[in-house]
N, C-alpha and C. Protein backbone atom coordinates (compact mmCIF):
# COMPACT_ATOMS: atom_id res chain seq x y z
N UNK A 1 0.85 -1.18 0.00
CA UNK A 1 0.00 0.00 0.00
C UNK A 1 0.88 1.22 0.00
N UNK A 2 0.74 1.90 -1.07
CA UNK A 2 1.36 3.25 -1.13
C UNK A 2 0.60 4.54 -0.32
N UNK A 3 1.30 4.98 0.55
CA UNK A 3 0.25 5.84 0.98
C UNK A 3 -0.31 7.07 0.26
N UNK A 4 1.00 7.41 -0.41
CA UNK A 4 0.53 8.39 -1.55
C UNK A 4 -0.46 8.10 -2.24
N UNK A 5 -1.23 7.37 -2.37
CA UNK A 5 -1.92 7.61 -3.36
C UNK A 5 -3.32 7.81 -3.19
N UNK A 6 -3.62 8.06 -1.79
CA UNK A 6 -4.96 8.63 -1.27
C UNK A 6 -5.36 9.79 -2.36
N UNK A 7 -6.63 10.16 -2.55
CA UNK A 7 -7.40 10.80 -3.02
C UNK A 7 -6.78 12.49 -2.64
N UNK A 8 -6.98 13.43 -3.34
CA UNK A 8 -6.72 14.83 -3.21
C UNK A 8 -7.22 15.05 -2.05
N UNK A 9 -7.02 15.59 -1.17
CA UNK A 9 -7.93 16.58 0.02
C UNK A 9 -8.73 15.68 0.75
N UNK A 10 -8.17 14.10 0.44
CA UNK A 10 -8.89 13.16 1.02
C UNK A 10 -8.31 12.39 2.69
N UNK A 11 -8.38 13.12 3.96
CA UNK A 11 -7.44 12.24 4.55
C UNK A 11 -7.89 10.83 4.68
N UNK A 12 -6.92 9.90 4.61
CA UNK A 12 -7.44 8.70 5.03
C UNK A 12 -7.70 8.38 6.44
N UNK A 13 -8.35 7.05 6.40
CA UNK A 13 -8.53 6.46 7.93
C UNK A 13 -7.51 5.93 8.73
N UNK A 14 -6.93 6.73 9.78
CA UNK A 14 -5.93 6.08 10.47
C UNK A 14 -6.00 4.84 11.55
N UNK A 15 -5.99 3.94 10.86
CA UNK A 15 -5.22 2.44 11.24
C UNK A 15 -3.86 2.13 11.74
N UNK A 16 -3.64 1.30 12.29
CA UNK A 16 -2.50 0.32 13.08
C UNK A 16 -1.56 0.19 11.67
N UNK A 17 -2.39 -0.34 10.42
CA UNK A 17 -2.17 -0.43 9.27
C UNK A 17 -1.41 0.39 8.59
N UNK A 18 -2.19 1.32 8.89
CA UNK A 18 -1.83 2.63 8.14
C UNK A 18 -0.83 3.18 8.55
N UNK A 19 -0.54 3.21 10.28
CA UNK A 19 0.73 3.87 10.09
C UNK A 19 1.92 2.98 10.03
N UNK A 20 1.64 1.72 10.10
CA UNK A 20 2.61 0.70 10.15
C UNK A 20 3.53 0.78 8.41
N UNK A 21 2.72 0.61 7.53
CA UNK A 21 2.88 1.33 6.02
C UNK A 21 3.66 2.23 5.99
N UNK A 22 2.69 3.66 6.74
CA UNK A 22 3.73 4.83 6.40
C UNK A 22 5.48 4.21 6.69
N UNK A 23 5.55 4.46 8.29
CA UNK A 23 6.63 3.86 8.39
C UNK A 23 7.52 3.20 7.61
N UNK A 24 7.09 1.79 7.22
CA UNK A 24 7.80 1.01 6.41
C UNK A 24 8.53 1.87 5.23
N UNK A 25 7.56 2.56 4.58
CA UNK A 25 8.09 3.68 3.25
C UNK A 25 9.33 4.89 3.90
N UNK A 26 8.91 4.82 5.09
CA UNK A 26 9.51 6.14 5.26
C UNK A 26 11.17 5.42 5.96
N UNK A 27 11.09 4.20 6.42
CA UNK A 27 12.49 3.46 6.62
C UNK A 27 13.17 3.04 5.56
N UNK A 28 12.43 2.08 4.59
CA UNK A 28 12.79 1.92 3.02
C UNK A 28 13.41 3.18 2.46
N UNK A 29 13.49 4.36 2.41
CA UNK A 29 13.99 5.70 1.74
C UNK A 29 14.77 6.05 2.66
N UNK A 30 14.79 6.12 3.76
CA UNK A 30 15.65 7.02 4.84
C UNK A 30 16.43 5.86 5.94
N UNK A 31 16.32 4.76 5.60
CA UNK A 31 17.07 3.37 6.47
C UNK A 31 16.28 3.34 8.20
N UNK A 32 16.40 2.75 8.56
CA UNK A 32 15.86 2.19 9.84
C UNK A 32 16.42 3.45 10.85
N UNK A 33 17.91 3.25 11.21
CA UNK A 33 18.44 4.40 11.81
C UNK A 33 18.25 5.83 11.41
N UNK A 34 17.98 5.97 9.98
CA UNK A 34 17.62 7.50 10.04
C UNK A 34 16.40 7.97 10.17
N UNK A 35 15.52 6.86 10.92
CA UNK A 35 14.68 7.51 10.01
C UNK A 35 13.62 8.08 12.13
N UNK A 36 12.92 8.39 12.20
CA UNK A 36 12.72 9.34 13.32
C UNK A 36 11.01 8.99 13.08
N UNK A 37 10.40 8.87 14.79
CA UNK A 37 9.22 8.91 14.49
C UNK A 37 8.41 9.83 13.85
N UNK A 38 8.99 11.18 14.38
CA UNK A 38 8.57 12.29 13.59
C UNK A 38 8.45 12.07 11.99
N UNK A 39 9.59 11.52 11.68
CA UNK A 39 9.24 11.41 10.44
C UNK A 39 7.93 10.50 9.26
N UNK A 40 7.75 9.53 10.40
CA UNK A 40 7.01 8.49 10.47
C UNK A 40 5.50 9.53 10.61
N UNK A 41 5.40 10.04 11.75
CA UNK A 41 4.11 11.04 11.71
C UNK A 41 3.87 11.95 10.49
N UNK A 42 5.24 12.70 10.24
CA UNK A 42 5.16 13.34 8.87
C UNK A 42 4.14 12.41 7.70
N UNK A 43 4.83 11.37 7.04
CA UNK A 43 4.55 11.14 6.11
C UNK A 43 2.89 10.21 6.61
N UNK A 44 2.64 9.66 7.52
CA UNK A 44 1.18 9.53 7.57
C UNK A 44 0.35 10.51 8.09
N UNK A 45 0.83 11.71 8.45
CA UNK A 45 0.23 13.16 8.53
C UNK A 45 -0.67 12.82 9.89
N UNK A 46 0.26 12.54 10.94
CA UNK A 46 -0.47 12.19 12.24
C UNK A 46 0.30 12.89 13.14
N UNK A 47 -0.76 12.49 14.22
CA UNK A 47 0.36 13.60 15.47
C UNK A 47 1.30 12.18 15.89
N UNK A 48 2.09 12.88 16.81
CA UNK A 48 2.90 11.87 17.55
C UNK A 48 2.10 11.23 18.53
N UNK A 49 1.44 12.23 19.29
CA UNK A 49 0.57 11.24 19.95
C UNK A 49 -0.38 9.92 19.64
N UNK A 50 -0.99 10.09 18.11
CA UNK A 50 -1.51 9.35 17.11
C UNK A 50 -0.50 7.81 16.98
N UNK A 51 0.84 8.07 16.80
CA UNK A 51 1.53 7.50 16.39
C UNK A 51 1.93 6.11 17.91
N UNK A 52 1.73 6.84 19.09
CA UNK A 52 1.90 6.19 19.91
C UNK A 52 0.46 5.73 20.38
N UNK A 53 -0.81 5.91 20.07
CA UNK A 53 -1.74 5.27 20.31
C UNK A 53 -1.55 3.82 19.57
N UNK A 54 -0.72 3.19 18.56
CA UNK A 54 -0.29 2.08 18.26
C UNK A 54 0.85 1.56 18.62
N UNK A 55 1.77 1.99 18.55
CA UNK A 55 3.05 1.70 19.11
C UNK A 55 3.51 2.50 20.17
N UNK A 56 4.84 1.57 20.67
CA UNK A 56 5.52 2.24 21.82
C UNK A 56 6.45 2.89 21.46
N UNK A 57 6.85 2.00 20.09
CA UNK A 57 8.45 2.86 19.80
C UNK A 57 8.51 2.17 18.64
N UNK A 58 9.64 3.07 17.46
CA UNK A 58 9.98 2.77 16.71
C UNK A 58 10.17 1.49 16.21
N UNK A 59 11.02 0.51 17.56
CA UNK A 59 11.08 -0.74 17.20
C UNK A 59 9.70 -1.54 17.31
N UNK A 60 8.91 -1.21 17.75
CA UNK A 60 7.83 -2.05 17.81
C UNK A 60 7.29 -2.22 16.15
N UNK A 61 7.86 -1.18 15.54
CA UNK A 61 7.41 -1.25 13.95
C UNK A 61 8.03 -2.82 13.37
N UNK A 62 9.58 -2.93 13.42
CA UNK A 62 9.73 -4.03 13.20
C UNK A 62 9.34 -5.38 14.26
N UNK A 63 8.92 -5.37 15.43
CA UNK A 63 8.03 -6.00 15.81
C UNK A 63 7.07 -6.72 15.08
N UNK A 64 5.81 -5.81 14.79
CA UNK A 64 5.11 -6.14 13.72
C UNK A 64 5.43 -7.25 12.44
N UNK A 65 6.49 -6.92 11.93
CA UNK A 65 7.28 -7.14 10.67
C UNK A 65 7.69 -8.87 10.88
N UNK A 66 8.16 -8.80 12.38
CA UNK A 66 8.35 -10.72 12.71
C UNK A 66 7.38 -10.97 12.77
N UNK A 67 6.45 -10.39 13.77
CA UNK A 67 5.08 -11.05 13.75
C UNK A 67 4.25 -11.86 12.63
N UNK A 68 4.32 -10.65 11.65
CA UNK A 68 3.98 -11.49 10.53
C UNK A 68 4.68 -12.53 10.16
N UNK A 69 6.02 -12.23 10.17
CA UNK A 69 6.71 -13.80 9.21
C UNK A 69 6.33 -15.27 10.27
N UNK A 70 6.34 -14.67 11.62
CA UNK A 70 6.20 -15.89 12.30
C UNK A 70 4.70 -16.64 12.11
N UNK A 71 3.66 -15.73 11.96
CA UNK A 71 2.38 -15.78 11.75
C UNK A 71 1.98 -16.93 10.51
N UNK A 72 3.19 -16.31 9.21
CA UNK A 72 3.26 -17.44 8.27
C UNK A 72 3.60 -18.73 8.23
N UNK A 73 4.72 -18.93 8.55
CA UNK A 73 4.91 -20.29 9.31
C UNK A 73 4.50 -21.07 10.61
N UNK A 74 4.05 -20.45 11.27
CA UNK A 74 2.73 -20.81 12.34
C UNK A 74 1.47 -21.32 11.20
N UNK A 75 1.29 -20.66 10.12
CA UNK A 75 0.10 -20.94 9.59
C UNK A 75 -0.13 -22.06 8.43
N UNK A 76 1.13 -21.50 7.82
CA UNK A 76 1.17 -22.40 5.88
C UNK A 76 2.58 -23.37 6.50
N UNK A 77 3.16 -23.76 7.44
CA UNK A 77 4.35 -24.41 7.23
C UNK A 77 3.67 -26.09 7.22
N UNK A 78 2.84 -26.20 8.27
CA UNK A 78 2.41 -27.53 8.48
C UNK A 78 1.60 -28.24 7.31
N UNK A 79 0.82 -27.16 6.01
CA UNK A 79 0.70 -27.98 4.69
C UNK A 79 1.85 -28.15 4.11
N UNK A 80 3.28 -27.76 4.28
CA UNK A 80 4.11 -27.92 3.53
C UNK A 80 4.89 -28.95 4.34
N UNK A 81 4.74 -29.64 5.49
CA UNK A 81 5.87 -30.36 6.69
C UNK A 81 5.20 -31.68 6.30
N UNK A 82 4.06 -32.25 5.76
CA UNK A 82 3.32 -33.18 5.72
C UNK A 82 3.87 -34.46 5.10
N UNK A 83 4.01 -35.58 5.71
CA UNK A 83 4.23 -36.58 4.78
C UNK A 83 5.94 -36.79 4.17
N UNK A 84 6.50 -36.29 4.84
CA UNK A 84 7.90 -35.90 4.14
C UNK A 84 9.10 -36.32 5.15
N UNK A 85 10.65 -36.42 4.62
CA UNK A 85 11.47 -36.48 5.05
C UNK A 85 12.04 -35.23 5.83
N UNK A 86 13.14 -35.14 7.20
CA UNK A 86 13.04 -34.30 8.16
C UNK A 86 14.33 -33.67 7.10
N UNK A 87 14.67 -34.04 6.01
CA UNK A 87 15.34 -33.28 4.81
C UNK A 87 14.70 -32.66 4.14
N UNK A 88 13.40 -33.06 3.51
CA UNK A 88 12.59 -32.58 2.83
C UNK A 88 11.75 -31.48 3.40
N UNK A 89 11.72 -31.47 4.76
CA UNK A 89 10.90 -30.66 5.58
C UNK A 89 11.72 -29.56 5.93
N UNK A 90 13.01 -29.80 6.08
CA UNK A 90 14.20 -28.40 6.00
C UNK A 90 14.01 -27.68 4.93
N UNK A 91 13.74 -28.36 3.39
CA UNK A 91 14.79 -27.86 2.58
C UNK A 91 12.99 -26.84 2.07
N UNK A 92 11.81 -27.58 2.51
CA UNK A 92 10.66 -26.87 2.27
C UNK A 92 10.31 -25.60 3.44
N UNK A 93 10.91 -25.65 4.35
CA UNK A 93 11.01 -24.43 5.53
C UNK A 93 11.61 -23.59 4.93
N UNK A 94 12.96 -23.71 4.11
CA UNK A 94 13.51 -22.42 3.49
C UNK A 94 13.06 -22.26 2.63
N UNK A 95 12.07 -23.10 1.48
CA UNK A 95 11.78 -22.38 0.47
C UNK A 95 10.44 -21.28 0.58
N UNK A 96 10.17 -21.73 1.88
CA UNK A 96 9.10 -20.46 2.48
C UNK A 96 9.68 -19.19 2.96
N UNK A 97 10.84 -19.99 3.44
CA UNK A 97 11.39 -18.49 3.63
C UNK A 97 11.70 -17.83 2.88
N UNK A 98 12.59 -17.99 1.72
CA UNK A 98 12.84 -17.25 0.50
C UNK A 98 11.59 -16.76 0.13
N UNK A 99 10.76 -17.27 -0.15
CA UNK A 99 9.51 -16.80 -0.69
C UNK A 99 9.01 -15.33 0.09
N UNK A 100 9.27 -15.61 1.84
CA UNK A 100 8.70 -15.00 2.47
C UNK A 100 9.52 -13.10 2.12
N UNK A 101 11.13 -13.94 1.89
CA UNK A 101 11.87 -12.37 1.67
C UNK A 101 11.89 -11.85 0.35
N UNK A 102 11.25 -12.93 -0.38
CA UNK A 102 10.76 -12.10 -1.69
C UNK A 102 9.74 -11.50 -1.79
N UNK A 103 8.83 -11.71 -1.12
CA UNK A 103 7.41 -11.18 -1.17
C UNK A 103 7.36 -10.11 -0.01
N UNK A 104 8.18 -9.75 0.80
CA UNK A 104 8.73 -8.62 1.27
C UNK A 104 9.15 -7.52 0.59
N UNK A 105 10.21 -7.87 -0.19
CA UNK A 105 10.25 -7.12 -1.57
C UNK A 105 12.03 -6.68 -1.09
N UNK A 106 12.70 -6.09 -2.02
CA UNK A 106 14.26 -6.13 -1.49
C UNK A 106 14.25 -4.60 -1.19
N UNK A 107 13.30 -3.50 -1.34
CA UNK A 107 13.40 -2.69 0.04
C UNK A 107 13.69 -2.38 1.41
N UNK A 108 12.39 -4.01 1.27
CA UNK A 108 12.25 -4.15 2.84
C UNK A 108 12.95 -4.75 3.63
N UNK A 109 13.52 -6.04 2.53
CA UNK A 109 14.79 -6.84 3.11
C UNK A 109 15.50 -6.34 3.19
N UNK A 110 16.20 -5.13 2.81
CA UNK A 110 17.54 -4.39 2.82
C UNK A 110 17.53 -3.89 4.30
N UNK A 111 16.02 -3.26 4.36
CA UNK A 111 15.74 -2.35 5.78
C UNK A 111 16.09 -3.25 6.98
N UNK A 112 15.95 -4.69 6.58
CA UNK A 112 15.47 -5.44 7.79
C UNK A 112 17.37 -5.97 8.07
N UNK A 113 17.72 -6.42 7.14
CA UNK A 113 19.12 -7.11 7.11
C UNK A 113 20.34 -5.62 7.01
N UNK A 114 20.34 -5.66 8.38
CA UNK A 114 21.53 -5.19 8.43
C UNK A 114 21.68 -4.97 9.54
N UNK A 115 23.34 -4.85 10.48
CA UNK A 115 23.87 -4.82 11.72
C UNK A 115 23.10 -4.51 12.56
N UNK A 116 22.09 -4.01 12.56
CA UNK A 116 21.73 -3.23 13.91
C UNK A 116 20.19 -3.88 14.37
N UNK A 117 20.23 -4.79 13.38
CA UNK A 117 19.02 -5.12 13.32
C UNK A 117 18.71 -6.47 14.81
N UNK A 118 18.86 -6.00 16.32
CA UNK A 118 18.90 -6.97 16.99
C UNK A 118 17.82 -7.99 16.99
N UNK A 119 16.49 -7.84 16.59
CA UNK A 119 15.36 -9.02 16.30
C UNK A 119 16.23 -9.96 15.80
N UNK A 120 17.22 -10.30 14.76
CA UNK A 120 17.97 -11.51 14.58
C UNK A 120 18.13 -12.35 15.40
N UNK A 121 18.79 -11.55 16.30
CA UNK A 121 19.13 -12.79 17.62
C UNK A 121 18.27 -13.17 19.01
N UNK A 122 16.87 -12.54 18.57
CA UNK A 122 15.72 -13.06 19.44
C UNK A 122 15.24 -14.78 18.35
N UNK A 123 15.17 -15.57 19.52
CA UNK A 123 14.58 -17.00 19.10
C UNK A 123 12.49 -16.65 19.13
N UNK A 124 12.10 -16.84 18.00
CA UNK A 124 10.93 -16.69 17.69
C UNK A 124 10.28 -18.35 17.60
N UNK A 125 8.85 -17.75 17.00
CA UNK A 125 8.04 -19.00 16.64
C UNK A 125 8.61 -19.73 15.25
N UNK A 126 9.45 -19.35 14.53
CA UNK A 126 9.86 -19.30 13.20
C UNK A 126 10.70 -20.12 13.46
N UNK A 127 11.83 -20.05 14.74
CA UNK A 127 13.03 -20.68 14.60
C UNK A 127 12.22 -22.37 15.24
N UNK A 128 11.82 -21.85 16.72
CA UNK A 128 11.13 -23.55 17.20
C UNK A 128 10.80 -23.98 16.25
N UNK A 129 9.71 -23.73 15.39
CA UNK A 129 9.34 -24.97 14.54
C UNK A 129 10.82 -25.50 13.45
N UNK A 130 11.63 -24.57 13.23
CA UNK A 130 12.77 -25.64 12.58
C UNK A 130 13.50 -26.65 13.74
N UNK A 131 13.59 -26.26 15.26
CA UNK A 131 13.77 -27.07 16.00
C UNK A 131 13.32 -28.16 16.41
N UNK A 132 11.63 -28.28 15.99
CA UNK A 132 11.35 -29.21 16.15
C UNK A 132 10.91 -30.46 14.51
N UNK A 133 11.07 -29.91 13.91
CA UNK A 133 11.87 -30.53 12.70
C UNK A 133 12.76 -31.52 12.59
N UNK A 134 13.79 -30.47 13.33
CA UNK A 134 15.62 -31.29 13.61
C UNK A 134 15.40 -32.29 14.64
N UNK A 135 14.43 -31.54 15.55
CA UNK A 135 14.67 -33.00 16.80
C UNK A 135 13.96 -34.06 15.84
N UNK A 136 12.96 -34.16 15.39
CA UNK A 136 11.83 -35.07 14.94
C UNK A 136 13.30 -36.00 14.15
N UNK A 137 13.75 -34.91 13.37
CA UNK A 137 14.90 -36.05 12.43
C UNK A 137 15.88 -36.46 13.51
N UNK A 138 16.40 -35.88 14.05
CA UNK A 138 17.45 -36.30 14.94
C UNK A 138 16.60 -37.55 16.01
N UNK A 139 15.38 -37.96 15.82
CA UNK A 139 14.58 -38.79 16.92
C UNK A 139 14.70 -40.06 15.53
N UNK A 140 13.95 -39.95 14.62
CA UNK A 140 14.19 -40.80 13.25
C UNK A 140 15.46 -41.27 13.20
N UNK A 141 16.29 -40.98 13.57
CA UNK A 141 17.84 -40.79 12.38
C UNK A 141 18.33 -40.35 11.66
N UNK A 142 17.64 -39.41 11.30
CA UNK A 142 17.92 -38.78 9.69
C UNK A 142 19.24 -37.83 10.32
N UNK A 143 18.76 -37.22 10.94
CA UNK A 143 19.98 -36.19 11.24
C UNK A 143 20.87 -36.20 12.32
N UNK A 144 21.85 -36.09 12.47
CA UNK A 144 23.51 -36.18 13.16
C UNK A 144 22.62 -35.93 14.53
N UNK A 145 23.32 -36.37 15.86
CA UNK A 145 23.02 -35.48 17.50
C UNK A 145 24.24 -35.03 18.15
N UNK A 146 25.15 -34.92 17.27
CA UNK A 146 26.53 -34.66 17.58
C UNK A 146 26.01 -33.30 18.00
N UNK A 147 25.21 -32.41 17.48
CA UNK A 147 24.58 -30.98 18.00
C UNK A 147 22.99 -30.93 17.93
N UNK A 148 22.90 -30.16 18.92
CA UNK A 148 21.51 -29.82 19.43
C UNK A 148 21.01 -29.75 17.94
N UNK A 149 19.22 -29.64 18.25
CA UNK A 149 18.79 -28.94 17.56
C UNK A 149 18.46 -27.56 17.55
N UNK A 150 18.71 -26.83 18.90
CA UNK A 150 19.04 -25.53 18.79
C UNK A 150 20.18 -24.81 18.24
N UNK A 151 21.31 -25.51 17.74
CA UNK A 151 23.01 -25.64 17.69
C UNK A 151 22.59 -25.68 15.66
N UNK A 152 21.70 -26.55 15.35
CA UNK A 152 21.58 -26.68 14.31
C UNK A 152 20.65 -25.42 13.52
N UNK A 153 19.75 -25.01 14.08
CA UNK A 153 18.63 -24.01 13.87
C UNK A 153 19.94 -22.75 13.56
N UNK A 154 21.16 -22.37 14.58
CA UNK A 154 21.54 -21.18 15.08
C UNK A 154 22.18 -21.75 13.50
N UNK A 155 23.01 -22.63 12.78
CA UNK A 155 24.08 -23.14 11.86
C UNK A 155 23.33 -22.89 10.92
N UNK A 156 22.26 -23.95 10.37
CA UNK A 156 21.28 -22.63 9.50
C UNK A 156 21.08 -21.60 9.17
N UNK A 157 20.64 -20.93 10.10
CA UNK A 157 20.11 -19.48 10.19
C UNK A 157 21.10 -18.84 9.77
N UNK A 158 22.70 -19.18 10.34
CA UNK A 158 23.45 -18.12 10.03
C UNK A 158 24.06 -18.01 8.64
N UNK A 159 24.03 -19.27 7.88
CA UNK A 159 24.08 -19.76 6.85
C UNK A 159 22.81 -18.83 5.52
N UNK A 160 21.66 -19.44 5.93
CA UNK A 160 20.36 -18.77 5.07
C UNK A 160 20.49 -17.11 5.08
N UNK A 161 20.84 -16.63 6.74
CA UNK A 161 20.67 -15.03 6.58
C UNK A 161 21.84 -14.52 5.57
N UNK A 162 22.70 -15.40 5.86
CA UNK A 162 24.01 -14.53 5.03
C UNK A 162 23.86 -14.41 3.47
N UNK A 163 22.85 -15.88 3.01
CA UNK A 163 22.74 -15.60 1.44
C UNK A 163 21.54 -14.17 1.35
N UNK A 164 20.31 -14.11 2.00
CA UNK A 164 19.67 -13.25 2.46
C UNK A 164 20.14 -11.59 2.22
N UNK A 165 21.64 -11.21 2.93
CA UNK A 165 22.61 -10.66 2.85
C UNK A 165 22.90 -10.12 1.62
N UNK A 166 23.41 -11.10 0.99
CA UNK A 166 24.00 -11.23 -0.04
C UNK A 166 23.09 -10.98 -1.13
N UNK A 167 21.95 -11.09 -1.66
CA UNK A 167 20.68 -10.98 -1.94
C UNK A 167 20.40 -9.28 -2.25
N UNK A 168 20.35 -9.07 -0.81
CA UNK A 168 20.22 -7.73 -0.64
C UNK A 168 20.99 -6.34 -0.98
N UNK A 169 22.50 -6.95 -0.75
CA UNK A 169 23.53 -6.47 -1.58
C UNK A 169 23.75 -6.29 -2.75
N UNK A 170 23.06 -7.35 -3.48
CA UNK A 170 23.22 -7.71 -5.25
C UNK A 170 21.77 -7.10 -5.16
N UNK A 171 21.22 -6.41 -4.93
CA UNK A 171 20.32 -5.27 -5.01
C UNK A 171 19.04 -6.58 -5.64
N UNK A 172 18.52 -7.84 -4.98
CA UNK A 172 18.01 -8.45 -5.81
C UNK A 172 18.29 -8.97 -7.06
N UNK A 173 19.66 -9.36 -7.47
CA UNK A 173 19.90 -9.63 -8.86
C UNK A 173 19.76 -11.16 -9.05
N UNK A 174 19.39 -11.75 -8.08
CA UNK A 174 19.51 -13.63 -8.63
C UNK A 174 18.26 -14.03 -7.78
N UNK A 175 17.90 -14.67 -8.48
CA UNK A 175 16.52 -16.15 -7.63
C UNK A 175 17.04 -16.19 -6.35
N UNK A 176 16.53 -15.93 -5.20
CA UNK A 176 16.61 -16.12 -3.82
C UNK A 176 16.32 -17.25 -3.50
N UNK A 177 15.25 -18.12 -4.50
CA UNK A 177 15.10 -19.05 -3.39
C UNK A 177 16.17 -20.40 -3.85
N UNK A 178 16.51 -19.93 -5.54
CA UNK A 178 17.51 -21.12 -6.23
C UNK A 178 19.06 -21.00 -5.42
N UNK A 179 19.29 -20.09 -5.19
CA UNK A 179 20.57 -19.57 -4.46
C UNK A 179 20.42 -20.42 -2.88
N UNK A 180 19.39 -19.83 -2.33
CA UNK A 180 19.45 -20.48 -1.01
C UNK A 180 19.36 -22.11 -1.08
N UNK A 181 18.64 -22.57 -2.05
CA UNK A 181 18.59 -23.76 -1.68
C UNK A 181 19.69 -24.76 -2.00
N UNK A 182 20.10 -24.18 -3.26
CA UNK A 182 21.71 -24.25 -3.61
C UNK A 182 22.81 -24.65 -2.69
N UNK A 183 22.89 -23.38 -1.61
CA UNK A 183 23.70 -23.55 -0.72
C UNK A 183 22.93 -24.28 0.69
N UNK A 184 21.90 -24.88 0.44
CA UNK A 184 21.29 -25.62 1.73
C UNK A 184 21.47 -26.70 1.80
N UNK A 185 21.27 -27.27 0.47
CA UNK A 185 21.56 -28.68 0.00
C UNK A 185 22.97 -29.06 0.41
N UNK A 186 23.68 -28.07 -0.02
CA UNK A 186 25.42 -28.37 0.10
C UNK A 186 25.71 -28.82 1.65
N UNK A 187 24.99 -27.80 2.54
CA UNK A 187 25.32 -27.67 4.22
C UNK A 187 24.45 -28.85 4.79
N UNK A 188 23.64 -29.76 4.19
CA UNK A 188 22.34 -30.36 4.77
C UNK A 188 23.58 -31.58 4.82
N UNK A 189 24.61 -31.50 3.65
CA UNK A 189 25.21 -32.96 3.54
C UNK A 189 26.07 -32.96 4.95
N UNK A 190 26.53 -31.78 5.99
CA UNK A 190 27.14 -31.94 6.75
C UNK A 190 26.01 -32.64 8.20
N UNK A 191 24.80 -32.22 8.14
CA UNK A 191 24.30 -32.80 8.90
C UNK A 191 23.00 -33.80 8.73
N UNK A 192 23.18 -34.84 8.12
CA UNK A 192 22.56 -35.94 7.69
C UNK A 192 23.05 -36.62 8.32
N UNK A 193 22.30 -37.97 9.11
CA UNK A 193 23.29 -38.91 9.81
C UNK A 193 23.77 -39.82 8.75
């Protein structure tokens, strides 16, 4: 949703939505760190007080932003976990994820991936369910117990974010999800039992 594109002389209805949007546009152009609630009020033409009748703070914007991704895999992962190998069920967790940072769009991934961004190293609903994945295989056999499955989730992750990274850097120039899985396949051979 572009906010610009409300009607002339038309204000819109201010929503949770709505200013969650503005925001997003106004971090996408001006980066996460530059960018100021004020500025955030600016461009959805609200007071500050407005702005805190939804949020507490800036970061609560990207708050939101996990929420959703976790929301997705809380929701669509278990038609995709069905019936399958605890390989097959990895290698279909990331292709949601790719999906998920494409359909984000590489604005937003840019906004989201980078140093300062501490939500990384909070454990969400996103990461347990790959944990319980790994245990399920690591309970089967399929996968090594030489390391946790929290040990494995963190080896992943740091693996997937970096192509993610990389992604974002190449300004979007290659298939995200052929790249990631590329290099998933390669790392999956280290932990297969």
């Amino acid at each position: 949703m572009d906010i610009d594109s409300n009607a002339v002389g038309k204000k819109p209805r201010v929503t949770k939505e709505y200013v969650f949007q503005a925001a997003i546009e106004v971090m996408e152009k001006k980066g996460c760190e530059n960018t100021t609630i004020r500025d955030i009020c600016k461009k959805a033409d609200i007071s500050i007080g407005t702005f805190y009748n939804y949020f507490n703070s800036k970061n609560d914007i990207f708050y939101e932003i996990y929420k959703e991704a976790d929301d997705l895999f809380i929701n669509d992962i278990k038609d995709l976990l069905e019936q399958a190998s605890s390989y097959d069920k990895i290698i279909s967790y990331f292709k949601l994820y790719a999906k998920l940072n494409i359909d984000t769009g590489i604005e937003e991934a840019k906004m989201l991936y980078n140093a300062n961004n501490q939500w990384f190293l909070t454990r969400r609903a996103m990461q347990n369910i790959l944990s319980d994945i790994i245990k399920e295989g690591q309970d089967s056999g399929e996968l090594i117990t030489s390391m946790t499955a929290d040990e494995m989730v963190d080896y992943l992750f740091i693996l997937i974010r970096g192509v993610c990274y990389n992604w974002c850097i190449s300004n979007g120039e290659y298939d995200l999800e052929e790249k990631m899985i590329t290099y998933l396949k390669q790392i999956m051979i280290s932990i297969k039992a």
